[in-house]
Protein backbone atom coordinates (compact mmCIF):
# COMPACT_ATOMS: atom_id res chain seq x y z
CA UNK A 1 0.00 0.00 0.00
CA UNK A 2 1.33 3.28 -0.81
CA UNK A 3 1.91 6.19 1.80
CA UNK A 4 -0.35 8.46 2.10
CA UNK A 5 0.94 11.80 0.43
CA UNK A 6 0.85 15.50 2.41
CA UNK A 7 1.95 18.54 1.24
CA UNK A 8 3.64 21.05 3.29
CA UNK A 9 3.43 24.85 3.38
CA UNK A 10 6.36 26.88 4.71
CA UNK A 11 7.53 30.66 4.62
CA UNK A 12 10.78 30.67 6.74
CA UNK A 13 13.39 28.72 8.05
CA UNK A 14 11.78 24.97 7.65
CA UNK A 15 12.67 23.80 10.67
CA UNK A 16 9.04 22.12 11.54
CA UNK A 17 9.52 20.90 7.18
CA UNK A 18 13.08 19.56 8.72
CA UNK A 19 11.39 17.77 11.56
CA UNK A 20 8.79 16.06 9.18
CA UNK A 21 10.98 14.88 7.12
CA UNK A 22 13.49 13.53 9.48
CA UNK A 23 10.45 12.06 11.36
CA UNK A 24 9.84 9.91 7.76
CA UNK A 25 13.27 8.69 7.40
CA UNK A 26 12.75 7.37 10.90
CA UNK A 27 9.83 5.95 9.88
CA UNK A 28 7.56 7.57 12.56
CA UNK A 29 5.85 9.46 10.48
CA UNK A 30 4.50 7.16 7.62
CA UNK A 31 4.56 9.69 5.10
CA UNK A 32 5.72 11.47 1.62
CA UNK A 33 5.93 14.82 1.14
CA UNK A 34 4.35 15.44 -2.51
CA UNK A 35 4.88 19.08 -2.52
CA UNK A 36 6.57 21.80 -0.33
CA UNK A 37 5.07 25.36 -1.27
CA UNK A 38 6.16 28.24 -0.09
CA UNK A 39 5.29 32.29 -0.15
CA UNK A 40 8.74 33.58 0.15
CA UNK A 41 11.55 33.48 -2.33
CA UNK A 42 13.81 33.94 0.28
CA UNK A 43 12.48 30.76 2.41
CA UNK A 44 15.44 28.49 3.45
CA UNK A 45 12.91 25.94 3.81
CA UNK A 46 13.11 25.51 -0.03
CA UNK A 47 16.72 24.84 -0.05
CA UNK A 48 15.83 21.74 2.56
CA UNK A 49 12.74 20.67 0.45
CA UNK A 50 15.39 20.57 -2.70
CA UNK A 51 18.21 19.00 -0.49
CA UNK A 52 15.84 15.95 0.28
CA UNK A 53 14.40 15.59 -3.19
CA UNK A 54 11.26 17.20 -2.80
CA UNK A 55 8.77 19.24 -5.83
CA UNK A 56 9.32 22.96 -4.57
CA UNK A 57 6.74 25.72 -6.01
CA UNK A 58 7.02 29.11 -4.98
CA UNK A 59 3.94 31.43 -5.43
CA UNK A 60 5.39 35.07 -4.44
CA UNK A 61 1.44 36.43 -2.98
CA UNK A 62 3.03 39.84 -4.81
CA UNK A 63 2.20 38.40 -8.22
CA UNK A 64 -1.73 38.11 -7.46
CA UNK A 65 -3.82 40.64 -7.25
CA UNK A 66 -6.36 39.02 -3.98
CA UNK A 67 -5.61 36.66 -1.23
CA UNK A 68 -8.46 34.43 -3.30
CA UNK A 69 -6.16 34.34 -6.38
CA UNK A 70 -3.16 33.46 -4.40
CA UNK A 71 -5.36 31.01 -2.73
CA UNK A 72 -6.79 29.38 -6.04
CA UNK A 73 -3.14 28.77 -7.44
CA UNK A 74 -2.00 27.94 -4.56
CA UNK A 75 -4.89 25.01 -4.37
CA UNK A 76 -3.97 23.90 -7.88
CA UNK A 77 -0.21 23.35 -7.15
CA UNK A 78 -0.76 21.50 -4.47
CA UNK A 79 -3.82 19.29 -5.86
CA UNK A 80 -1.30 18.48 -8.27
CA UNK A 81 0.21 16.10 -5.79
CA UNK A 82 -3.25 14.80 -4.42
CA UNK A 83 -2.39 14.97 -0.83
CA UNK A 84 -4.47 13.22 1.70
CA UNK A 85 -3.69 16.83 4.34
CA UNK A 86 -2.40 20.00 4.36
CA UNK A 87 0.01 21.03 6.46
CA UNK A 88 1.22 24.55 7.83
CA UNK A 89 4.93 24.51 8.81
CA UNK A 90 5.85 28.06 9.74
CA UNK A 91 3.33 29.69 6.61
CA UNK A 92 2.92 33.10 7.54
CA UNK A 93 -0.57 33.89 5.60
CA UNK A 94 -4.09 33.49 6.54
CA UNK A 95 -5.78 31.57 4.68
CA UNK A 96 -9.53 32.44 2.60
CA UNK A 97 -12.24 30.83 4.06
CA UNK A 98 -12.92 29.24 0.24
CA UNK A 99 -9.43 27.36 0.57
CA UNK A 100 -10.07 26.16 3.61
CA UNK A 101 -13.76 25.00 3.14
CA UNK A 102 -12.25 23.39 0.03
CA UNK A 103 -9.81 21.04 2.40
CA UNK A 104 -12.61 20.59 5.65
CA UNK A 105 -9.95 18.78 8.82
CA UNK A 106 -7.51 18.34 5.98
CA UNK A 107 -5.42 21.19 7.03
CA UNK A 108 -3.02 21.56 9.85
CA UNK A 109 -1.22 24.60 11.80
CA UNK A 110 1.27 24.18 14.56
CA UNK A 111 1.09 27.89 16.97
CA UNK A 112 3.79 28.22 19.73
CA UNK A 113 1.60 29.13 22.08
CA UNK A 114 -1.55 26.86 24.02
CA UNK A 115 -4.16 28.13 21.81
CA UNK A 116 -6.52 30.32 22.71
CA UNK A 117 -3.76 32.33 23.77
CA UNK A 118 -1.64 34.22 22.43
CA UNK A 119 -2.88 33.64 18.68
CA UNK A 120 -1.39 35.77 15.55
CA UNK A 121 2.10 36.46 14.61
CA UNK A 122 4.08 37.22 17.73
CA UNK A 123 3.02 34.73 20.60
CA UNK A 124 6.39 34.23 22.32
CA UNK A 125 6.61 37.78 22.57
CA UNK A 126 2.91 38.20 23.48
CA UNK A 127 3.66 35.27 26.40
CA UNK A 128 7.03 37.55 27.46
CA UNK A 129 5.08 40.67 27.67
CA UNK A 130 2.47 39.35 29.15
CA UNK A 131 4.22 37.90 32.33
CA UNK A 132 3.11 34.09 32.02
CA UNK A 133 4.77 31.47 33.31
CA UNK A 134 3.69 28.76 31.17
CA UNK A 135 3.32 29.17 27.25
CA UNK A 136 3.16 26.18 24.91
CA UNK A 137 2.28 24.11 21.21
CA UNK A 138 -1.05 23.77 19.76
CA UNK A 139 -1.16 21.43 16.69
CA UNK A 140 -4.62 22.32 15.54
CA UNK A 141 -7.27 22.06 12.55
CA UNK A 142 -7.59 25.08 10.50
CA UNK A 143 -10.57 26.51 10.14
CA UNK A 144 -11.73 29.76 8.75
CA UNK A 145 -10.03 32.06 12.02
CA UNK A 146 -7.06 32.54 12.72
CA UNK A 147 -5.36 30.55 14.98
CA UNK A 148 -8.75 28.62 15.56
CA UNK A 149 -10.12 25.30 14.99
CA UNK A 150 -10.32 21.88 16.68
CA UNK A 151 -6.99 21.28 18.73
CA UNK A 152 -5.47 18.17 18.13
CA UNK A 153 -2.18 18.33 20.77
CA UNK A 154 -1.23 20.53 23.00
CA UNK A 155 1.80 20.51 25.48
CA UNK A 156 3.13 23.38 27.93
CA UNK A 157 6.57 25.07 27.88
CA UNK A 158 7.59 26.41 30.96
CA UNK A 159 8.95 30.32 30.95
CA UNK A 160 12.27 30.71 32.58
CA UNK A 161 13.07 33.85 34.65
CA UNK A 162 15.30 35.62 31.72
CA UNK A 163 14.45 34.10 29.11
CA UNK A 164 14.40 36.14 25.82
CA UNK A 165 12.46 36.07 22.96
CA UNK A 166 14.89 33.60 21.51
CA UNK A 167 15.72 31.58 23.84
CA UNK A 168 12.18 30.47 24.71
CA UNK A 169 11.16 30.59 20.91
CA UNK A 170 14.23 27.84 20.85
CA UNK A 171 12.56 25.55 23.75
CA UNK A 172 8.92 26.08 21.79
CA UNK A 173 10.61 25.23 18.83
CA UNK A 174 12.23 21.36 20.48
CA UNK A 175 8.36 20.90 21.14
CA UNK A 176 7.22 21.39 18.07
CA UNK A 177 9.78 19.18 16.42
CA UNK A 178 8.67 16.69 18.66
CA UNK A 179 4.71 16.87 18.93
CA UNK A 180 3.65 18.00 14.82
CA UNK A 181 4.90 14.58 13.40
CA UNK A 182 3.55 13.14 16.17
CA UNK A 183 0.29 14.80 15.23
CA UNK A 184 0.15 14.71 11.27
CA UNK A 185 0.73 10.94 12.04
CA UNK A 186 -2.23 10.57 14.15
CA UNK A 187 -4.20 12.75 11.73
CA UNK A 188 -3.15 10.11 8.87
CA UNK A 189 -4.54 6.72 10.69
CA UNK A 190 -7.99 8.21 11.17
């Protein structure tokens, strides 16, 4: 039987894309990646998609005139590969609620924070500022909000008395490594 096929989503650094994939070679995450996509040119996580072999599209959201045309070529490159779900590695744009009632629970986000808190673009900071002492991981369903759907792991991260925006970022970050292919694997038996 063939392994089921996801395709992954990335605008940065690809560390969670490096974490899949050495999760696969492992063989703990039963897995191929049939497409890595990503919004940035600049995304190092394209230069780890190509290292391991991977199709690598890049769909720069500057040559589209709406979020919903970004979003409709963006759903063609990756039906191309006919992946069974979706998943958000570090993507850094919100989806349109047609793409993602197009893919219903077929679309995952990891957040570094324990969801409801903290959601958008600058948790760890958001958890620093705010004075908590415990942040965390989602892994969670998209749906049409942001940062919002049905959670499907969560695990706490302790903040350390002077700990930066970096250094927690880098314990959230050993979590996440950890807990998505953990996740996308659970997602994949049902």
């Amino acid at each position: 039987m063939p392994l089921p096929t996801i395709a992954v989503c990335c605008s940065g650094q690809g560390t969670n894309l490096q974490a899949i994939l050495r999760a696969i070679r492992r063989r703990r995450l039963k897995a191929r990646i049939g497409v890595v996509v990503s919004d940035n040119p600049k995304a190092y996580a394209i230069v780890r998609a190509m290292k391991a072999g991977i199709p690598t599209v890049v769909l720069d959201p500057r040559g589209f005139s709406s979020r919903e045309r970004f979003d409709r070529a963006l759903s063609k490159v990756i039906g191309r590969s006919r992946p069974r779900i979706i998943v958000l590695a570090g993507f850094m744009r919100i989806l349109s609620p047609g793409f993602v009632r197009r893919y219903p629970r077929r679309i995952l986000n990891i957040h570094p924070a324990l969801l409801p808190a903290f959601s958008g673009c600058r948790a760890v900071a958001d958890a620093l500022r705010h004075g908590v002492k415990v942040t965390g991981v989602t892994v969670h369903f998209v749906d049409e909000k942001v940062d919002h759907g049905p959670i499907l792991a969560q695990e706490p991260v302790p903040v350390r008395p002077g700990d930066t925006e970096q250094t927690l970022a880098d314990r959230i970050h050993r979590v996440e490594h950890r807990i998505y292919p953990e996740a996308i694997q659970r997602v994949l038996k049902g």
